[in-house]
C-alpha atoms as a PDB file:
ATOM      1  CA  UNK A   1       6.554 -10.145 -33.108  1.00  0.00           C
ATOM      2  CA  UNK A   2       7.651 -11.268 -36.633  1.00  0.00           C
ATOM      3  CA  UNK A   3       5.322 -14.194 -37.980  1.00  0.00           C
ATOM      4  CA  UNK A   4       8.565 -15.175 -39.212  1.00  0.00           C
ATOM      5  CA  UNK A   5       9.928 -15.537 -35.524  1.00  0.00           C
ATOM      6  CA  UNK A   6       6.971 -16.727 -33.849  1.00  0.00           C
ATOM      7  CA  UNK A   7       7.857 -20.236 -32.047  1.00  0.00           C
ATOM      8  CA  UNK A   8       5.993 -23.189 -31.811  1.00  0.00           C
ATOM      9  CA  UNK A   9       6.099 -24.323 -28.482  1.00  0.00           C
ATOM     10  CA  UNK A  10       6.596 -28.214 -27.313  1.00  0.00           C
ATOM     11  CA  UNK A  11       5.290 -27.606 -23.738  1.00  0.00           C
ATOM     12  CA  UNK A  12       2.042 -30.199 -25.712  1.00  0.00           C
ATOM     13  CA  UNK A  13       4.895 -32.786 -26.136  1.00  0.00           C
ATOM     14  CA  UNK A  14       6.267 -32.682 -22.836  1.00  0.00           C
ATOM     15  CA  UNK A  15       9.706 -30.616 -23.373  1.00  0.00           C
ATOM     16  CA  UNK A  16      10.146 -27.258 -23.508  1.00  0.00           C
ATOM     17  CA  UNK A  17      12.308 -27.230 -27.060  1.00  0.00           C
ATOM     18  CA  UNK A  18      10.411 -25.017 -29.412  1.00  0.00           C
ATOM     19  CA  UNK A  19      10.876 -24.018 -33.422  1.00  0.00           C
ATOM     20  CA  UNK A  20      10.212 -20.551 -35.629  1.00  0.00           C
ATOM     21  CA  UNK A  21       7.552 -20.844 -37.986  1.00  0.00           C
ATOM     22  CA  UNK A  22      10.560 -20.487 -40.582  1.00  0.00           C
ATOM     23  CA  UNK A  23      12.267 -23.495 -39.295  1.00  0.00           C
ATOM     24  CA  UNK A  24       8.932 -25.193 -39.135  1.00  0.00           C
ATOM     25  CA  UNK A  25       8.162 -24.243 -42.949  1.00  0.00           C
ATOM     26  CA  UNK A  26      11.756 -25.772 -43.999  1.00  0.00           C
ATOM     27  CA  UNK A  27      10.875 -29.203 -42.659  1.00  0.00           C
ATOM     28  CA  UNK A  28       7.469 -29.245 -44.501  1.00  0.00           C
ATOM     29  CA  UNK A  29       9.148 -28.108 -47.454  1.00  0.00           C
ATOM     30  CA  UNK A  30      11.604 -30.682 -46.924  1.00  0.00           C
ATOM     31  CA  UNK A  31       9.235 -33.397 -46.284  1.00  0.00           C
ATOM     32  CA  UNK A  32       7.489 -32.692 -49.204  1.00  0.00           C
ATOM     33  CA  UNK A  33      10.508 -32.712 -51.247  1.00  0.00           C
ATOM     34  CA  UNK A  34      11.250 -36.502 -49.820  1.00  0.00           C
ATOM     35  CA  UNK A  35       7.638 -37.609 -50.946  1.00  0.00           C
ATOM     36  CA  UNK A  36       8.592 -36.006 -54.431  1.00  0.00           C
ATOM     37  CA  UNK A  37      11.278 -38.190 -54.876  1.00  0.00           C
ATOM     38  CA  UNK A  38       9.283 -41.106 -53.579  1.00  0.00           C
ATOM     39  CA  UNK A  39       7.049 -40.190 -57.012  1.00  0.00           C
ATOM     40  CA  UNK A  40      10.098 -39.715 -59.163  1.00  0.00           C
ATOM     41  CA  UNK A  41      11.585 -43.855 -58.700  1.00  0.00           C
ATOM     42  CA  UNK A  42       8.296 -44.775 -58.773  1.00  0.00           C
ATOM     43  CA  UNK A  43       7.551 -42.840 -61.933  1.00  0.00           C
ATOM     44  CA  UNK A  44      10.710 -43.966 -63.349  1.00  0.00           C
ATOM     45  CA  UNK A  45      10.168 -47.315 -62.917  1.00  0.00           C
ATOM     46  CA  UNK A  46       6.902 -47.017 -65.072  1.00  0.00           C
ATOM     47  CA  UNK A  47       8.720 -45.228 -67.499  1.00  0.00           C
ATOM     48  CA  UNK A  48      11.198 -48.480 -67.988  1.00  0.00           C
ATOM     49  CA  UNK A  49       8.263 -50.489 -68.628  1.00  0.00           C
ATOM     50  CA  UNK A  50       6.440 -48.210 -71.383  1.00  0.00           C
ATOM     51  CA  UNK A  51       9.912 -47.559 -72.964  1.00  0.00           C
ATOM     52  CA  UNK A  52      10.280 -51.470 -73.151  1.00  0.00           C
ATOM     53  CA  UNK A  53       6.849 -51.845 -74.551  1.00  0.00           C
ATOM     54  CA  UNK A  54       7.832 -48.534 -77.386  1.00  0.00           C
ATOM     55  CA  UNK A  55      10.222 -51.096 -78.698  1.00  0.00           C
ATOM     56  CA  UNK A  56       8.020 -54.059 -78.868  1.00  0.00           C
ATOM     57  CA  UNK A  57       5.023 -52.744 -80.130  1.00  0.00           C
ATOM     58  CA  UNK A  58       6.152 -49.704 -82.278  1.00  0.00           C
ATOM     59  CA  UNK A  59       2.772 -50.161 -84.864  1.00  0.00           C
ATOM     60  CA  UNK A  60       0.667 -49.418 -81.767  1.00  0.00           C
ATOM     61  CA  UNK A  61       2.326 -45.358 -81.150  1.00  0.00           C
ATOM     62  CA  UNK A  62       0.053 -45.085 -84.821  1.00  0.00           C
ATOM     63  CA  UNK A  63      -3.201 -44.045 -83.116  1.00  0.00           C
ATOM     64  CA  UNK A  64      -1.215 -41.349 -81.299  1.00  0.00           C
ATOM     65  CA  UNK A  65      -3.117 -37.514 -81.523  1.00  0.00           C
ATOM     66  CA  UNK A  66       0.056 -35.764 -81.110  1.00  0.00           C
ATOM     67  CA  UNK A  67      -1.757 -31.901 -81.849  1.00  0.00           C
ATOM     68  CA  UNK A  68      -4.607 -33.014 -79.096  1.00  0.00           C
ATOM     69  CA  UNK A  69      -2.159 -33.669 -76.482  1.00  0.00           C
ATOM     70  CA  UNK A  70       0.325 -30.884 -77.223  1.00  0.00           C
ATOM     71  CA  UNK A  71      -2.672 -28.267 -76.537  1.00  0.00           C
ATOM     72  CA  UNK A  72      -3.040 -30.862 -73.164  1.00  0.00           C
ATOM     73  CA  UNK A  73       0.155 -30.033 -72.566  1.00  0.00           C
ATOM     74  CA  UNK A  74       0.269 -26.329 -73.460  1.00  0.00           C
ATOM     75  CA  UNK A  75      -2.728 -26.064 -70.555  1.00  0.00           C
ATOM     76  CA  UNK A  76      -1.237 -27.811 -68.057  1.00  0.00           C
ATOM     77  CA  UNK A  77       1.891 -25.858 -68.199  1.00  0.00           C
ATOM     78  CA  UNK A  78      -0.243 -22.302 -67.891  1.00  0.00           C
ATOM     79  CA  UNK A  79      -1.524 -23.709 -64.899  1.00  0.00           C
ATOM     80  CA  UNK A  80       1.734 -23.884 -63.596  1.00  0.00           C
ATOM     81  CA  UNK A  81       2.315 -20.593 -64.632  1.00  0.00           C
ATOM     82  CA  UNK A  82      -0.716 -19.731 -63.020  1.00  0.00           C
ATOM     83  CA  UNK A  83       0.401 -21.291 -60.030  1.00  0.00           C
ATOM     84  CA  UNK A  84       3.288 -19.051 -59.996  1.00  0.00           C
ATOM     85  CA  UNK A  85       1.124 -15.750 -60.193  1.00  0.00           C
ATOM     86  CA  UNK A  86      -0.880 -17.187 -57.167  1.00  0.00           C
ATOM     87  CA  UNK A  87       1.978 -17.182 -54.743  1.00  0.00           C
ATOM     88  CA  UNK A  88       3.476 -14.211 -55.976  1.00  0.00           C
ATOM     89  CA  UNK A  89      -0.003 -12.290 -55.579  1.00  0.00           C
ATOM     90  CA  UNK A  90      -0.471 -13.860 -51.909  1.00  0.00           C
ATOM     91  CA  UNK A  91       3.339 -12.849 -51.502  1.00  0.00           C
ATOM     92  CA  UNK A  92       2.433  -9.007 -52.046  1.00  0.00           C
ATOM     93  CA  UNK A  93      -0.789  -9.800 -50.124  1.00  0.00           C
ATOM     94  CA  UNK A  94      -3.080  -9.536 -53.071  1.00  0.00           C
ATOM     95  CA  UNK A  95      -6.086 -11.791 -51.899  1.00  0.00           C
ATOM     96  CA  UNK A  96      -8.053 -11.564 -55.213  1.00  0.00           C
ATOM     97  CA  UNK A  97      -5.127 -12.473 -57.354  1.00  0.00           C
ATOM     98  CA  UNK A  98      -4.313 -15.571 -55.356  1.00  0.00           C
ATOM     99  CA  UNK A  99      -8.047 -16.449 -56.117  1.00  0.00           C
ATOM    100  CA  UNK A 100      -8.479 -15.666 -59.510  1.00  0.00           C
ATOM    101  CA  UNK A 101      -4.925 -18.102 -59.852  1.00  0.00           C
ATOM    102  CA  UNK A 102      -6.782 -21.008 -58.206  1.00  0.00           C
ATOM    103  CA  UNK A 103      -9.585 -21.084 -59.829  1.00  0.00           C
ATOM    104  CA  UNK A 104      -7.717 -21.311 -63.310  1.00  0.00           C
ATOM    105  CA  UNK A 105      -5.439 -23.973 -62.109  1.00  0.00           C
ATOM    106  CA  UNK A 106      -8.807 -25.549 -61.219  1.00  0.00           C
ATOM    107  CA  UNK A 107     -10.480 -24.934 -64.653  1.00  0.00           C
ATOM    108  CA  UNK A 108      -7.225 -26.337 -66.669  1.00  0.00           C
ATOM    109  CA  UNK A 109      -6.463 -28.690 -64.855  1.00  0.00           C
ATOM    110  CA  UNK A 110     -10.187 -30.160 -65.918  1.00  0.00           C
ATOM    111  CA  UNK A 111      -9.865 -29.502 -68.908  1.00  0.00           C
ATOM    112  CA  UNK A 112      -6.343 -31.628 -69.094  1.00  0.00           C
ATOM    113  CA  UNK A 113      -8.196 -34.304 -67.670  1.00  0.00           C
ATOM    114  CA  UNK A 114     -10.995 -34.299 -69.903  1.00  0.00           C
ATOM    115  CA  UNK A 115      -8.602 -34.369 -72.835  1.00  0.00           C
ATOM    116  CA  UNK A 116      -7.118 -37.161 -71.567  1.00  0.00           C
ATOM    117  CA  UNK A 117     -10.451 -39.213 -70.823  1.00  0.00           C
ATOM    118  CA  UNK A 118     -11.242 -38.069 -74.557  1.00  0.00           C
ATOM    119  CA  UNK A 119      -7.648 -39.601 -75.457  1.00  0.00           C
ATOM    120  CA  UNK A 120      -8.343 -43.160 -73.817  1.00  0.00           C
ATOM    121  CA  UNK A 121     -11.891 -42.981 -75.778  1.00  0.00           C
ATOM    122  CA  UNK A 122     -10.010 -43.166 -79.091  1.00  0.00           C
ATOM    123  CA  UNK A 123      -7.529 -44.903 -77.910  1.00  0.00           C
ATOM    124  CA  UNK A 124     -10.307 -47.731 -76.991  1.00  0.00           C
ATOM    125  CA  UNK A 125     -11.543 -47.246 -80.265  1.00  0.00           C
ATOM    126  CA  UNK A 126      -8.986 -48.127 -81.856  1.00  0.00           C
ATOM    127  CA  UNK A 127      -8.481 -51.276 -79.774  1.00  0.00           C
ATOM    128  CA  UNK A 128      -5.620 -50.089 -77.563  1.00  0.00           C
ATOM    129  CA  UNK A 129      -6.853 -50.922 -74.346  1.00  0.00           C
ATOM    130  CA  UNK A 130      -5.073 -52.181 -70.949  1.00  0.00           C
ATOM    131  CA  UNK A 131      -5.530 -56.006 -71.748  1.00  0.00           C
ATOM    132  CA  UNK A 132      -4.881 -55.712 -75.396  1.00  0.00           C
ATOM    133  CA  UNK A 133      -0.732 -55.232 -75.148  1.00  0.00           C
ATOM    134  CA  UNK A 134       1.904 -54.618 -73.001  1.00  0.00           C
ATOM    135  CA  UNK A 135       1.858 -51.224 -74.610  1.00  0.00           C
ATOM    136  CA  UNK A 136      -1.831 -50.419 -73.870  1.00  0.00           C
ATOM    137  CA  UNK A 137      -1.230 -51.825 -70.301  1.00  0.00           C
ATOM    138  CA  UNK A 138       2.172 -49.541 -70.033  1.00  0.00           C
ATOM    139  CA  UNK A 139       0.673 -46.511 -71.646  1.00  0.00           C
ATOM    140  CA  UNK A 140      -2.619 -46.657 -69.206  1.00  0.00           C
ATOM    141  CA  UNK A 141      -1.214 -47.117 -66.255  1.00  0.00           C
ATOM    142  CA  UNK A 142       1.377 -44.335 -66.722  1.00  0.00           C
ATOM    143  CA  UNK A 143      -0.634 -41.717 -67.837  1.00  0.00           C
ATOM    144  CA  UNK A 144      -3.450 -43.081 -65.840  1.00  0.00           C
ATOM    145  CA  UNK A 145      -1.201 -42.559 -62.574  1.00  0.00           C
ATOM    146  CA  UNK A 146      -0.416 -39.083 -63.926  1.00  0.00           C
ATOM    147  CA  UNK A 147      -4.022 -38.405 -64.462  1.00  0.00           C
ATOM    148  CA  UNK A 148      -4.692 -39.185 -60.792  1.00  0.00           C
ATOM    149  CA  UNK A 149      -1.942 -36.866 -59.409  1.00  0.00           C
ATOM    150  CA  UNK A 150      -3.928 -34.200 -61.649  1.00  0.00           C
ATOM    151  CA  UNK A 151      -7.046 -35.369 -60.015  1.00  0.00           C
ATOM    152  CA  UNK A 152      -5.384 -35.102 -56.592  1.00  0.00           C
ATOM    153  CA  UNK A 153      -3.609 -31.667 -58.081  1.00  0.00           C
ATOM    154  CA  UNK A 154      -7.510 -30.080 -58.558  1.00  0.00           C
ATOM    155  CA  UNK A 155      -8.642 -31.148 -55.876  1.00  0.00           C
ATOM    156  CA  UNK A 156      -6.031 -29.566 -53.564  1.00  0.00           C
ATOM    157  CA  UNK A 157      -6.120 -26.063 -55.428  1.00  0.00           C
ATOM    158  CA  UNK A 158     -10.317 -26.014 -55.288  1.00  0.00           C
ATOM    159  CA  UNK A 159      -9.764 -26.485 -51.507  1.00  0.00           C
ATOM    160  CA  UNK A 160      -7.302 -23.584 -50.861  1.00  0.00           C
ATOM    161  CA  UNK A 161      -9.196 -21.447 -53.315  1.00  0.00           C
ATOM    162  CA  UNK A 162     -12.124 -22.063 -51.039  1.00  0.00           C
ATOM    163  CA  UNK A 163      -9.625 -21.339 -47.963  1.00  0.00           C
ATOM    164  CA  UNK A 164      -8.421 -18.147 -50.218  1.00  0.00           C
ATOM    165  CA  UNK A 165     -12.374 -16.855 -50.142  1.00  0.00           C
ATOM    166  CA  UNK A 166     -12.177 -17.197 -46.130  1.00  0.00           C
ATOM    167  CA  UNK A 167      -8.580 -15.275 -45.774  1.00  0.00           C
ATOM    168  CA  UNK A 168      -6.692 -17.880 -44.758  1.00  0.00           C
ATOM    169  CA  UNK A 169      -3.554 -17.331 -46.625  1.00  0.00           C
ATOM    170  CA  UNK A 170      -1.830 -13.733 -45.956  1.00  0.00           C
ATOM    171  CA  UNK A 171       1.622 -12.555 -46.955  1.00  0.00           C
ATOM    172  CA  UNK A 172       2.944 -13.839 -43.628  1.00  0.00           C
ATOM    173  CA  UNK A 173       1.439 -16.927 -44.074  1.00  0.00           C
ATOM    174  CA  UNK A 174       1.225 -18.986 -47.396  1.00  0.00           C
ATOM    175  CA  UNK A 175       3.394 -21.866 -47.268  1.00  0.00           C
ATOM    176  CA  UNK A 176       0.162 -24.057 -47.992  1.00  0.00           C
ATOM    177  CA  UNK A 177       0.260 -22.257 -51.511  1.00  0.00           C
ATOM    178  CA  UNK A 178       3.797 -22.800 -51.670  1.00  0.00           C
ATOM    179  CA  UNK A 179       3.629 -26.504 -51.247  1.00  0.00           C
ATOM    180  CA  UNK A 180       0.812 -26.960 -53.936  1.00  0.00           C
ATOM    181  CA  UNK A 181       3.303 -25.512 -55.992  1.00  0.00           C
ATOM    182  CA  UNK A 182       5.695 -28.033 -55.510  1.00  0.00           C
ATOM    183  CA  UNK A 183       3.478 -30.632 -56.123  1.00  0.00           C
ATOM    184  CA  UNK A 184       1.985 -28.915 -59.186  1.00  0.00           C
ATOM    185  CA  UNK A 185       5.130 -28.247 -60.556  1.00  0.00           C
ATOM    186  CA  UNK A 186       6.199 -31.216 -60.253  1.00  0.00           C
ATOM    187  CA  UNK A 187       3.081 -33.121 -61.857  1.00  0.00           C
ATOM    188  CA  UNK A 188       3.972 -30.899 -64.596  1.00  0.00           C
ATOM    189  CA  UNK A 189       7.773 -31.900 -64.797  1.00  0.00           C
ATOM    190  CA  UNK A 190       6.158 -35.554 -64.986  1.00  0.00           C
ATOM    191  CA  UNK A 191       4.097 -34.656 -67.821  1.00  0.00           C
ATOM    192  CA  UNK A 192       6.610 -33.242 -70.227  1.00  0.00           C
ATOM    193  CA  UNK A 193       8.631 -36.126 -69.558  1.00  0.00           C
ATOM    194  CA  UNK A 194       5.934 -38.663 -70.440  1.00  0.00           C
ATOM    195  CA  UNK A 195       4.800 -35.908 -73.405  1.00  0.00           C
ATOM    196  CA  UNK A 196       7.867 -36.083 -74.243  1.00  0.00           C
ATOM    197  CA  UNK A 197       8.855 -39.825 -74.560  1.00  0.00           C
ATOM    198  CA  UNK A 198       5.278 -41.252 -75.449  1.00  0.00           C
ATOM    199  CA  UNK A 199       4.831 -38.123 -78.244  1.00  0.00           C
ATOM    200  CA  UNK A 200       7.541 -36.907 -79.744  1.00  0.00           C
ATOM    201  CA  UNK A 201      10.531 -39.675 -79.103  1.00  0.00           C
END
């Protein structure tokens, strides 16, 4: 039978209604896609604040490293990329290149965060720090709160690289690759919006 066709059965819920795998992959997708737009008000609403705090405190965008964080950004969008080649590998059911995907959208995604930890250093240094203004305190948390869904991002694709080693995804079966890449994606969406408005704006 088609893994595509293969029902999940509610006898363990006490009817007998049951669902394809396909219908069960369309309500995690859409799920997923709710949560995502959980993020996106409350990203927006962080965004208000930090635009508000541009305009007050315009002398403080000074210490900015715009080159730094445009290679940041450049990374973090090849990961994405990269994210991309992983599900199309698994897709064709090429194990190795699913793997080799991973574990670069692992290694960037570091790297992105080390950058950034690098970026609050000077930023500290030059006495922009989350007490000091309503622009430190709007720039830190925003970017901060980015930073963790990066955090949360590397984690996620270390554990299904490790999962990837073991077989787990097949060509039938890698909607758990398909829903980091919604969430990867979408951290990077967040990021060129932020780039975008903190940097260049």
């Amino acid at each position: 039978m088609n893994a595509a066709h293969t029902s999940v059965h509610g006898a363990e819920h006490g009817h007998g209604h049951s669902i394809s795998n396909e219908q069960h992959n369309h309500m995690l997708k859409f799920g997923w896609w709710l949560y995502i737009a959980s993020e996106v008000m409350i990203f927006s609403s962080l965004i208000a604040v930090f635009m508000l705090a541009k305009r007050l405190y315009p002398a403080e965008e000074e210490h900015l490293v715009l080159p730094l964080v445009a290679f940041n950004t450049f990374l973090l969008l090849t990961s994405s990329w990269m994210v991309v080649r992983g599900l199309v590998s698994i897709q064709r059911g090429d194990q190795v290149g699913l793997q080799r995907a991973l574990m670069i959208t692992v290694i960037l995604g570091s790297i992105f965060l080390g950058i950034q930890i690098y970026e609050y250093n000077e930023f500290t240094h030059h006495g922009v720090t989350l007490t000091s203004s309503m622009y430190g305190s709007a720039f830190y948390i925003m970017t901060g709160f980015h930073g963790f869904h990066v955090f949360i991002g590397v984690l996620w694709a270390l554990w299904a690289f490790f999962k990837a080693l073991n077989g787990h995804y097949t060509a039938e079966n890698n909607i758990g690759i398909e829903l980091f890449g919604l969430y990867w994606h979408f951290v990077d969406v967040v990021w060129v919006v932020l780039f975008t408005l903190i940097y260049v704006m």
